[in-house]
PDB file of N, CA and C in Angstrom:
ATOM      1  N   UNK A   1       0.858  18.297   6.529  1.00  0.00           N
ATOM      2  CA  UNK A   1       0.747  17.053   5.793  1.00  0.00           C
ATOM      3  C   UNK A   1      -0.728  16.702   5.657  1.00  0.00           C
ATOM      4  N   UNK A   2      -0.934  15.910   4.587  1.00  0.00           N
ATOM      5  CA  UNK A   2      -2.569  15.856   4.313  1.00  0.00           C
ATOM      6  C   UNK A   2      -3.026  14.743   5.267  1.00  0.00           C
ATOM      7  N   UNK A   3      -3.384  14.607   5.711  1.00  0.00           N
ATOM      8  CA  UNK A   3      -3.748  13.025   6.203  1.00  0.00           C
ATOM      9  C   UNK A   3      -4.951  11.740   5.564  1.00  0.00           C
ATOM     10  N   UNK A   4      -5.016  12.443   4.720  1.00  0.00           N
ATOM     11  CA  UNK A   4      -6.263  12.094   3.367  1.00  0.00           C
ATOM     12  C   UNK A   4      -5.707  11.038   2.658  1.00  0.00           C
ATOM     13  N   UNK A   5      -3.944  11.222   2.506  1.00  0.00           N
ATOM     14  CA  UNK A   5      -3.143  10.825   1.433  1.00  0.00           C
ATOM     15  C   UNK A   5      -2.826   9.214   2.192  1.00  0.00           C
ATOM     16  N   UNK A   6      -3.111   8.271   0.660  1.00  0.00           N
ATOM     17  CA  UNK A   6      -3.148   7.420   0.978  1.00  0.00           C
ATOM     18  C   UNK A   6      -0.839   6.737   1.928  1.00  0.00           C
ATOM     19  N   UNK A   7      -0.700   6.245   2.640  1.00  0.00           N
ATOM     20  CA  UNK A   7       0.626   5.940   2.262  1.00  0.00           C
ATOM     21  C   UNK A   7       0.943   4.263   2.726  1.00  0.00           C
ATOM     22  N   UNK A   8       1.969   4.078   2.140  1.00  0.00           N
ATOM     23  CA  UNK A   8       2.682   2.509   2.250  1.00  0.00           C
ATOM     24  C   UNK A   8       3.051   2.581   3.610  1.00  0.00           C
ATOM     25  N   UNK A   9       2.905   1.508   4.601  1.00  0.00           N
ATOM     26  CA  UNK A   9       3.516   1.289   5.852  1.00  0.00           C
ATOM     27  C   UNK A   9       4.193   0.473   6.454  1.00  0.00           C
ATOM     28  N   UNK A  10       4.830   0.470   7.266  1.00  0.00           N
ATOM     29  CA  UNK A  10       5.845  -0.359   8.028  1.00  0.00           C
ATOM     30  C   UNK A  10       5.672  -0.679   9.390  1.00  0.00           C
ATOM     31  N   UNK A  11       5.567  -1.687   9.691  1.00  0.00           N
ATOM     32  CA  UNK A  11       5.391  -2.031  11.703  1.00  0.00           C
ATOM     33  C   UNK A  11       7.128  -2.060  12.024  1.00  0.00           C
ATOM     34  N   UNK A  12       7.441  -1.382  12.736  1.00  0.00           N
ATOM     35  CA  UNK A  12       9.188  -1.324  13.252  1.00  0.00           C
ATOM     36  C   UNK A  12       9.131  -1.859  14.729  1.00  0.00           C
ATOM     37  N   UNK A  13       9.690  -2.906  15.201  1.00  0.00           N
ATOM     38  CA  UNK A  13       9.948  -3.262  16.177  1.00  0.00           C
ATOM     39  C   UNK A  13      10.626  -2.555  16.791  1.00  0.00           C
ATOM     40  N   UNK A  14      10.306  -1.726  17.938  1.00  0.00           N
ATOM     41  CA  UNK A  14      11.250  -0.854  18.934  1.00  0.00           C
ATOM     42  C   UNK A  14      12.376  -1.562  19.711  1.00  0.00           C
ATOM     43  N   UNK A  15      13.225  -0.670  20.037  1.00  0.00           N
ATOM     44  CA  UNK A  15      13.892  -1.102  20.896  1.00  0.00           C
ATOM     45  C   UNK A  15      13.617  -1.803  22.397  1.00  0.00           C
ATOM     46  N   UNK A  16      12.350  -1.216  23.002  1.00  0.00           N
ATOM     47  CA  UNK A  16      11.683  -1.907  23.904  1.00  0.00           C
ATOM     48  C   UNK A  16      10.666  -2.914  23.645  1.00  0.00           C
ATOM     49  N   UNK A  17      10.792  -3.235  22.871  1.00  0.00           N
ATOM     50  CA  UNK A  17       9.714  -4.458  22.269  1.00  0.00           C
ATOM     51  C   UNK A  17       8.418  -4.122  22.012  1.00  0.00           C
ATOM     52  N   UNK A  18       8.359  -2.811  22.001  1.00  0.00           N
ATOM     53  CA  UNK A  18       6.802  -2.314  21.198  1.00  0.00           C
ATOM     54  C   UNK A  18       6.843  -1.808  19.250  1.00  0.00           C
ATOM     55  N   UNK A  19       6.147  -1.802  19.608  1.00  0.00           N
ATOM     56  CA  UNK A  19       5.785  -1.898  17.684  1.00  0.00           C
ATOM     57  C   UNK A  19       5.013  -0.884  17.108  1.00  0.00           C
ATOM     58  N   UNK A  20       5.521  -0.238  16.215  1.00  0.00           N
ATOM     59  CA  UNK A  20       5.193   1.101  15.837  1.00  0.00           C
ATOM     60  C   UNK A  20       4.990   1.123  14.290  1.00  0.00           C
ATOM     61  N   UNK A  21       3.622   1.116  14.052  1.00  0.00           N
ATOM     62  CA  UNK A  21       3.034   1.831  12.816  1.00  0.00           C
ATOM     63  C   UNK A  21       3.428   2.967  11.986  1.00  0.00           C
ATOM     64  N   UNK A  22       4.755   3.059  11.043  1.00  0.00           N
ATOM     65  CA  UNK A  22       5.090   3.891  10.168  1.00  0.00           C
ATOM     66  C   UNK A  22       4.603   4.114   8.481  1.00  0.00           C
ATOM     67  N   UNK A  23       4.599   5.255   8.672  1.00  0.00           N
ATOM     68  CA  UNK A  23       4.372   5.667   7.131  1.00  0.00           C
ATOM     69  C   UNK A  23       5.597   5.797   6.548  1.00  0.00           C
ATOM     70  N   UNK A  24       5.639   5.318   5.205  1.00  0.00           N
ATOM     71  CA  UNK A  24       7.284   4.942   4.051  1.00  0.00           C
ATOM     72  C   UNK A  24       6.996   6.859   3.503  1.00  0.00           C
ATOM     73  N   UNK A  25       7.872   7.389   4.182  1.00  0.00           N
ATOM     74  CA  UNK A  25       7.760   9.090   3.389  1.00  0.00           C
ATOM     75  C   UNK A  25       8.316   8.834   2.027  1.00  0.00           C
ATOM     76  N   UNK A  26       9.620   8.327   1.945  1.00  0.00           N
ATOM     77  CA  UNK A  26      10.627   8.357   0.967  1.00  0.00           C
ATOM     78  C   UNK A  26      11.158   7.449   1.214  1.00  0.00           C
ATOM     79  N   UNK A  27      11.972   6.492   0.165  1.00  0.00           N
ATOM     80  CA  UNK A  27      13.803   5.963  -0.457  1.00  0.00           C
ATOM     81  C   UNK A  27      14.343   6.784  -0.677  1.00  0.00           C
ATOM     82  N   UNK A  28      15.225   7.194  -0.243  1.00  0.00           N
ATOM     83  CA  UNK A  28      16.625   7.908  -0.956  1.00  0.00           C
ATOM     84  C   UNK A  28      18.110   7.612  -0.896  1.00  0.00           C
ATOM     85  N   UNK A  29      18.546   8.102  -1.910  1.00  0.00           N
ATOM     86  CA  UNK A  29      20.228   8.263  -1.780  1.00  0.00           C
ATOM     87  C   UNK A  29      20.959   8.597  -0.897  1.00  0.00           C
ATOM     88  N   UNK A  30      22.023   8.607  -0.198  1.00  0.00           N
ATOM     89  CA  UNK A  30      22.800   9.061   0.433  1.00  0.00           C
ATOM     90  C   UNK A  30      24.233   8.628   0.528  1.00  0.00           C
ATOM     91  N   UNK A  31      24.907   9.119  -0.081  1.00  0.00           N
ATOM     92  CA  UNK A  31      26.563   8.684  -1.110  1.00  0.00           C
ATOM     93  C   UNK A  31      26.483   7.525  -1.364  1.00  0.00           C
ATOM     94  N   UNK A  32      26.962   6.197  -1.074  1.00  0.00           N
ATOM     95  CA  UNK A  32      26.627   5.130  -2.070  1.00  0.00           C
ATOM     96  C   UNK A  32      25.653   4.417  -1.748  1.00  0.00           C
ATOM     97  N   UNK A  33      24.735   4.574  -0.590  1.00  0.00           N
ATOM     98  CA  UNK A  33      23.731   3.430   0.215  1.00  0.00           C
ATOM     99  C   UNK A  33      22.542   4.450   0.072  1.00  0.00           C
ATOM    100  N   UNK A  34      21.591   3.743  -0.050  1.00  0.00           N
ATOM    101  CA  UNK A  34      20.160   4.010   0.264  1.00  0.00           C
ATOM    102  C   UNK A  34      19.763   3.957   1.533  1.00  0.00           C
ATOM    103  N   UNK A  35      18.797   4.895   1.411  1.00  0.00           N
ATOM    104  CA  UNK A  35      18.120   5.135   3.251  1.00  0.00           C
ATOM    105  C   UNK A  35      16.270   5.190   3.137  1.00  0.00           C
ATOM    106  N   UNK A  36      15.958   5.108   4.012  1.00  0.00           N
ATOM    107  CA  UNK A  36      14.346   4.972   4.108  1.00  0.00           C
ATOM    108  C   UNK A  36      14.184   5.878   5.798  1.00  0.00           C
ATOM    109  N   UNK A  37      12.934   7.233   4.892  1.00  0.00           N
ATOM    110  CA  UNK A  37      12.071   7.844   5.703  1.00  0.00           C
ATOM    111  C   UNK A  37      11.224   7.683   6.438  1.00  0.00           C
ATOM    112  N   UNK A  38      11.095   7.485   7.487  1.00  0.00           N
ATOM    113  CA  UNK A  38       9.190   7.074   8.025  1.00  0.00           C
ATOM    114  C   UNK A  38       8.930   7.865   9.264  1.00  0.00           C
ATOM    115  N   UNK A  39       7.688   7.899   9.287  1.00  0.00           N
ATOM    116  CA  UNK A  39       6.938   8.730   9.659  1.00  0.00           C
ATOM    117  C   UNK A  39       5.912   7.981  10.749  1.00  0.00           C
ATOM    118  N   UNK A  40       6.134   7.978  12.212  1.00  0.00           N
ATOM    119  CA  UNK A  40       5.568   7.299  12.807  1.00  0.00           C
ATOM    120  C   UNK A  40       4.043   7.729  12.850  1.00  0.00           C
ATOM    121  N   UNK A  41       3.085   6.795  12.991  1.00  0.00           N
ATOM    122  CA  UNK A  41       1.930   7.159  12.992  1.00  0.00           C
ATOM    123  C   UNK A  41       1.152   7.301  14.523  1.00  0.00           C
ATOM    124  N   UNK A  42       1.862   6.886  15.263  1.00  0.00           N
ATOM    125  CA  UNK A  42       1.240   6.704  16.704  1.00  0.00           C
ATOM    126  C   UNK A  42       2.115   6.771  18.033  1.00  0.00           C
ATOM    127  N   UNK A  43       1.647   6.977  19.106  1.00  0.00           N
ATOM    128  CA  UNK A  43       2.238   7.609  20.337  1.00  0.00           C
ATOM    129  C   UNK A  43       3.310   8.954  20.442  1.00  0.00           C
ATOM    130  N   UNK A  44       4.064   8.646  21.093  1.00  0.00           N
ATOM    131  CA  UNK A  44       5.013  10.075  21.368  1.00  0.00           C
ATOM    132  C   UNK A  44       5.938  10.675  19.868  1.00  0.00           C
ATOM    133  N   UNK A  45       6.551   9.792  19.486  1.00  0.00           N
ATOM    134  CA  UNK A  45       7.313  10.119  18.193  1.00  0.00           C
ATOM    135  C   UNK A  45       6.375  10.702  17.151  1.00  0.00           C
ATOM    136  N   UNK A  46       4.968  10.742  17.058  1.00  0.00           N
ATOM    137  CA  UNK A  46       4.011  10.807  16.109  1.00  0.00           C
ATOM    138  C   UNK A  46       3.341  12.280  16.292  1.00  0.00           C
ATOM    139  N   UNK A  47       3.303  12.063  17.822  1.00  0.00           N
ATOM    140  CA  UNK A  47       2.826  13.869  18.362  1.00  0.00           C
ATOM    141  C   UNK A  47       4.252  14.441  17.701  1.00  0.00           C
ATOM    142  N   UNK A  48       5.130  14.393  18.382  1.00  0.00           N
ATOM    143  CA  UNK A  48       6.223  15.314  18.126  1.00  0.00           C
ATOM    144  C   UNK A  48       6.993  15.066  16.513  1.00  0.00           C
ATOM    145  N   UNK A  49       6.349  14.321  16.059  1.00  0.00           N
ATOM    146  CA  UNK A  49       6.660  14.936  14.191  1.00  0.00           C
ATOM    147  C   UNK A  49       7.907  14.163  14.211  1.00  0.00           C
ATOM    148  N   UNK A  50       7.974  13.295  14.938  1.00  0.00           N
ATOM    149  CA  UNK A  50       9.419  12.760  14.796  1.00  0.00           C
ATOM    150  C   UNK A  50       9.786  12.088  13.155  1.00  0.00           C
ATOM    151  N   UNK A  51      11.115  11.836  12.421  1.00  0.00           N
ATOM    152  CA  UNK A  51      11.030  11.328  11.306  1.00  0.00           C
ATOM    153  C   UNK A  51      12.235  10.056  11.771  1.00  0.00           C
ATOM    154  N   UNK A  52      11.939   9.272  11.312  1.00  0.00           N
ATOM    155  CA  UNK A  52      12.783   7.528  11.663  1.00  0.00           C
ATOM    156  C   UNK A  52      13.798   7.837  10.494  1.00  0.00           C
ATOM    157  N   UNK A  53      14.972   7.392  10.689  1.00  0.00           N
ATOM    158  CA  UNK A  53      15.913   7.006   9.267  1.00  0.00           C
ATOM    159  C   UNK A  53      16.526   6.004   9.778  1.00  0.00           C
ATOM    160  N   UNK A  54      16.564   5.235   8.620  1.00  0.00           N
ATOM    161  CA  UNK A  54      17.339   3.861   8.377  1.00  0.00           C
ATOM    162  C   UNK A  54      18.510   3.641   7.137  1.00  0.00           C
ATOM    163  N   UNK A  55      19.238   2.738   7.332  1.00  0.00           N
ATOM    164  CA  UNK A  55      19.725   2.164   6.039  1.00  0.00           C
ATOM    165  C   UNK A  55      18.754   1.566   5.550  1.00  0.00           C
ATOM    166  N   UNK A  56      18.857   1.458   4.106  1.00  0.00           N
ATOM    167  CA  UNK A  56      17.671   0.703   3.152  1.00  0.00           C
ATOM    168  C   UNK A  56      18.326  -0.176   2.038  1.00  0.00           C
ATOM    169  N   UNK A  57      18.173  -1.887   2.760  1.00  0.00           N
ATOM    170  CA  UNK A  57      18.985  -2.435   1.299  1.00  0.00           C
ATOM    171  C   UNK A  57      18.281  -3.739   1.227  1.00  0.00           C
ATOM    172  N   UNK A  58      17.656  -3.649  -0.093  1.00  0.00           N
ATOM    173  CA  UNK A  58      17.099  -5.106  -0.513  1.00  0.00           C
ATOM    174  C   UNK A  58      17.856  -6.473  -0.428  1.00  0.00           C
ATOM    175  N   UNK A  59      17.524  -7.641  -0.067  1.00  0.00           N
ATOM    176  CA  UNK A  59      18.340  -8.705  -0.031  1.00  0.00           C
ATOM    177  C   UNK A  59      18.025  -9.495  -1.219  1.00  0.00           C
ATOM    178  N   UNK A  60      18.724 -10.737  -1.508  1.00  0.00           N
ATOM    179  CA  UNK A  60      18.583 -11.498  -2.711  1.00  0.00           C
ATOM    180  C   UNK A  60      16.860 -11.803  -2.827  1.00  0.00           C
ATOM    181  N   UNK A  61      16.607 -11.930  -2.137  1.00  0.00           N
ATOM    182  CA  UNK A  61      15.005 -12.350  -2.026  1.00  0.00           C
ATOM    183  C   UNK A  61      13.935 -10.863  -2.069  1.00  0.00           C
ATOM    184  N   UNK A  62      14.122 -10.208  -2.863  1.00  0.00           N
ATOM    185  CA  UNK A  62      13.379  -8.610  -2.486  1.00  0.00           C
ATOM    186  C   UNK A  62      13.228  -8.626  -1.327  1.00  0.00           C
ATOM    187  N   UNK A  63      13.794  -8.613  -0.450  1.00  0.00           N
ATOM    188  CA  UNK A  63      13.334  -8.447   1.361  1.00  0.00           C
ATOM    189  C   UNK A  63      13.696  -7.211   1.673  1.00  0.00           C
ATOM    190  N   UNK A  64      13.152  -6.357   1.597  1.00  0.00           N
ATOM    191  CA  UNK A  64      13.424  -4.942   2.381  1.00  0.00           C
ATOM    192  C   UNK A  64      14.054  -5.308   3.850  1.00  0.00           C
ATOM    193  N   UNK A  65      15.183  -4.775   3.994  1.00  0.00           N
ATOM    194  CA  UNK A  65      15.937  -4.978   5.474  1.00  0.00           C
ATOM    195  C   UNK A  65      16.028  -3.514   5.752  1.00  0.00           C
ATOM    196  N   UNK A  66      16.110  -3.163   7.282  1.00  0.00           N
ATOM    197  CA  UNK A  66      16.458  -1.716   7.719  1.00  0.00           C
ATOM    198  C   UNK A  66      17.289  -1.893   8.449  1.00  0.00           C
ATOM    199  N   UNK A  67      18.584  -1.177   8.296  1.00  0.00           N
ATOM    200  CA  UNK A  67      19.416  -0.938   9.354  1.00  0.00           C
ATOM    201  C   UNK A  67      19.710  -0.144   9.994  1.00  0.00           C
ATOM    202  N   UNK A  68      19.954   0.168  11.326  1.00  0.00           N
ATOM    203  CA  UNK A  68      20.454   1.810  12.034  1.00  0.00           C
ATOM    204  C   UNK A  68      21.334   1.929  11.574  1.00  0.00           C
ATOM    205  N   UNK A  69      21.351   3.202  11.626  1.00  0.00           N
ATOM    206  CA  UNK A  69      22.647   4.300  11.003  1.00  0.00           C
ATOM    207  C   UNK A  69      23.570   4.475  12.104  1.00  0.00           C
ATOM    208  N   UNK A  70      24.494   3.893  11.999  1.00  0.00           N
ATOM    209  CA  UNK A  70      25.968   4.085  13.386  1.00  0.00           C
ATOM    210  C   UNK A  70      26.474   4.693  13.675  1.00  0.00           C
ATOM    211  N   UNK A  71      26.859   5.690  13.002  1.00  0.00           N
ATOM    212  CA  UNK A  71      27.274   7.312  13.242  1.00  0.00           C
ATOM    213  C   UNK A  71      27.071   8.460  13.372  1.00  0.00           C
ATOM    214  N   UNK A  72      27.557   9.145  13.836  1.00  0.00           N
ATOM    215  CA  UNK A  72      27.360  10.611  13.531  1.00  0.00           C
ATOM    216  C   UNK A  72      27.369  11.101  12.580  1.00  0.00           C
ATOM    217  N   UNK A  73      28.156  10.451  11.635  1.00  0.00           N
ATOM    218  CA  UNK A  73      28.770  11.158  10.636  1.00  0.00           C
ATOM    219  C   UNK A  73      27.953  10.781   8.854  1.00  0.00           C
ATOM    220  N   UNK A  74      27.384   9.549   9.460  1.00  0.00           N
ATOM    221  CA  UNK A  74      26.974   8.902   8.646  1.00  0.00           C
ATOM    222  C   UNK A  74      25.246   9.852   9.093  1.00  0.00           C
ATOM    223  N   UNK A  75      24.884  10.194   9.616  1.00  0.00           N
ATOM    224  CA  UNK A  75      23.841  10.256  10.450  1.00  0.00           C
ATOM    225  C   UNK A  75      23.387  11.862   9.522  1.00  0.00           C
ATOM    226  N   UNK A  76      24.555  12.584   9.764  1.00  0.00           N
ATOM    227  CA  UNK A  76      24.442  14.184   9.145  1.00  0.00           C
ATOM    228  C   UNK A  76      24.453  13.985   7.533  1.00  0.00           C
ATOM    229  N   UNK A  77      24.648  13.044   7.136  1.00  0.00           N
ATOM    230  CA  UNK A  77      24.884  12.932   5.415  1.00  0.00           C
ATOM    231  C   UNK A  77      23.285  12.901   5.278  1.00  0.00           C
ATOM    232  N   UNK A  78      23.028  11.809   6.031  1.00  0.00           N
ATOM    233  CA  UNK A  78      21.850  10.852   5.582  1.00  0.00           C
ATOM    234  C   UNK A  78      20.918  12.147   5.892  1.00  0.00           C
ATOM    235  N   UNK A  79      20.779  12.939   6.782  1.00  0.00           N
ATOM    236  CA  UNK A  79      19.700  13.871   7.820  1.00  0.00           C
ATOM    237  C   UNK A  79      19.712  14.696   6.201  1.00  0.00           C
ATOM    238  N   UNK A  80      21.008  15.191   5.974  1.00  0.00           N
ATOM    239  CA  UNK A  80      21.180  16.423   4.678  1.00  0.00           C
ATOM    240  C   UNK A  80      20.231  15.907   3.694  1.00  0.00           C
ATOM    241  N   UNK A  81      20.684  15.086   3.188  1.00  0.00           N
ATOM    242  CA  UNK A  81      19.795  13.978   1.934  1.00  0.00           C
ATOM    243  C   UNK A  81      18.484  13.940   2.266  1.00  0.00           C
ATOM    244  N   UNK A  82      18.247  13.738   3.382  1.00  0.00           N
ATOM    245  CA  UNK A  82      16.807  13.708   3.273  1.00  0.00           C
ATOM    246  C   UNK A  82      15.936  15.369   3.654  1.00  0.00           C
ATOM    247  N   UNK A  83      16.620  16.185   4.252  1.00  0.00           N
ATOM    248  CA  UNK A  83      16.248  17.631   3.762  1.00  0.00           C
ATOM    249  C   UNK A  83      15.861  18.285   2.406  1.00  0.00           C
ATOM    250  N   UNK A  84      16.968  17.349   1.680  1.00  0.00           N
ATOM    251  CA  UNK A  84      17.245  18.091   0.381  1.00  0.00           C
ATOM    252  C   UNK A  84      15.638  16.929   0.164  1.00  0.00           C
ATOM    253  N   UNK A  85      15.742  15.884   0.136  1.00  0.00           N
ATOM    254  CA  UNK A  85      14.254  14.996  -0.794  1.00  0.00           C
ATOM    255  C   UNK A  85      12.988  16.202  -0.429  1.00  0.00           C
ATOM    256  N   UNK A  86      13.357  16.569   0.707  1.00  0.00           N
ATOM    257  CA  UNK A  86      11.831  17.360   1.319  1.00  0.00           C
ATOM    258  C   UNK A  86      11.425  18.319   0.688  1.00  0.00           C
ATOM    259  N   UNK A  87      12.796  19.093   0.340  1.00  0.00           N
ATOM    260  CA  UNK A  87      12.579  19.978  -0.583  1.00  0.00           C
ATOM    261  C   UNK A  87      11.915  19.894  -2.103  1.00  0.00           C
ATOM    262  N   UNK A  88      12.338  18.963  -2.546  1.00  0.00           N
ATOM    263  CA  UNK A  88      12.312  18.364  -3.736  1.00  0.00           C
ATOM    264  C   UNK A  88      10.980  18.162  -3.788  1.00  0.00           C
ATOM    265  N   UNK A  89      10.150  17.379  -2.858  1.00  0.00           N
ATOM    266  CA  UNK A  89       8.811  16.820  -2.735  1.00  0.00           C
ATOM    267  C   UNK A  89       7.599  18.230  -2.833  1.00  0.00           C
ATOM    268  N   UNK A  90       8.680  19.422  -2.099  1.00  0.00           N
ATOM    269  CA  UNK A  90       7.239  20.221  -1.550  1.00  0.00           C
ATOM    270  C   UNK A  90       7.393  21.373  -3.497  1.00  0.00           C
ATOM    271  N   UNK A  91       8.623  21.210  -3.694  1.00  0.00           N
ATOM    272  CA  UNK A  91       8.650  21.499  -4.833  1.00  0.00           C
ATOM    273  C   UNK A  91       7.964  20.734  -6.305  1.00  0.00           C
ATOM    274  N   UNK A  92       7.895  19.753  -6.143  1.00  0.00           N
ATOM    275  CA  UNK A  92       6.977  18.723  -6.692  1.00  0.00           C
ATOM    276  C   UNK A  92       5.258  19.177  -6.630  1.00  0.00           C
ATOM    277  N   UNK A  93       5.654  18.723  -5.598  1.00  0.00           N
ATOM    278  CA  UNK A  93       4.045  19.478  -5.311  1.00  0.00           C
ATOM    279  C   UNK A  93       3.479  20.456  -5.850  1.00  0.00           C
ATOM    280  N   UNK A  94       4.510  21.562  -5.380  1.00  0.00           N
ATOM    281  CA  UNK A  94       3.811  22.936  -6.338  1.00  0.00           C
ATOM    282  C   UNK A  94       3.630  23.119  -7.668  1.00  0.00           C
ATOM    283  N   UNK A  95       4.307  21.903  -8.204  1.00  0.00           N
ATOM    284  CA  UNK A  95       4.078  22.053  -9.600  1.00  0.00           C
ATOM    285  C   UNK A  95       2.593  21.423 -10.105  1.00  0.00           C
ATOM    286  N   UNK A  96       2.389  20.252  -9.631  1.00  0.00           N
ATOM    287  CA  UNK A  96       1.201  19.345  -9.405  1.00  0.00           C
ATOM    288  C   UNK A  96       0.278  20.272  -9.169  1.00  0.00           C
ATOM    289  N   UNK A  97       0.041  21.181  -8.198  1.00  0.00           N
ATOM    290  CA  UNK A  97      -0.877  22.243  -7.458  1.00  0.00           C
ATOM    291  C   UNK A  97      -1.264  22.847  -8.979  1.00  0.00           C
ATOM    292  N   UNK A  98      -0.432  23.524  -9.230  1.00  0.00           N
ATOM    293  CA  UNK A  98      -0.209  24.606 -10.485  1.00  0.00           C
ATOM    294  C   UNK A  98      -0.749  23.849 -11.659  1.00  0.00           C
ATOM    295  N   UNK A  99      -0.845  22.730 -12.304  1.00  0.00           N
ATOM    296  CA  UNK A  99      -1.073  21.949 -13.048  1.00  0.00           C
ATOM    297  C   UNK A  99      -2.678  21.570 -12.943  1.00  0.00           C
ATOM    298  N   UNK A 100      -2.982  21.207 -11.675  1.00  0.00           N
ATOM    299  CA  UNK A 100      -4.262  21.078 -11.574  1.00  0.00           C
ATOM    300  C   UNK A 100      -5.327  22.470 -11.279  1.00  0.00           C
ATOM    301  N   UNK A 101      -4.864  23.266 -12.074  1.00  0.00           N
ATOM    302  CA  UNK A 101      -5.773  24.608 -11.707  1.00  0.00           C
ATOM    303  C   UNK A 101      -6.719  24.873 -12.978  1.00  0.00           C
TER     304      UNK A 101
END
């Protein structure tokens, strides 16, 4: 990953009451609900490349809300979906690469 590249971020309140600096990778689909990628920027989850997923659903007020994902099942859809975006992105890319030559 470049680290050059500018990205949008998120502070996520942990479960232990610390607060963690994420990068927004992606929005995506995942059968009828949207989900959101991030990319922690600092401590342990950040060494180890960890990637955050959430539910992702705007409220009447544009308020970006995140919700955990409750299942397993719901969990492997969402994980697939966002494999497949990755793909999509690094494929993106190469075209961009190729374009700027």
């Amino acid at each position: 990953m470049d680290n050059n590249q500018e990205y949008n971020t998120v502070t996520l309140m942990l479960e232990d009451d610390t607060e963690c600096e994420c990068a927004i990778i992606r929005i995506f689909p995942a059968g009828d609900k949207d989900y959101i990628a991030l990319l922690p920027l600092e401590g342990e989850a950040a060494d180890n490349e960890e990637v955050y997923l959430y539910r992702y659903i705007v409220e009447g007020d544009n308020e970006p809300v995140l919700e955990n994902i409750e299942s397993d099942e719901e969990y492997e859809i969402v994980a697939e979906a966002f494999d497949e975006e990755l793909d999509a992105m690094e494929y993106e890319e190469l075209y961009e690469d190729e374009d700027n030559e």
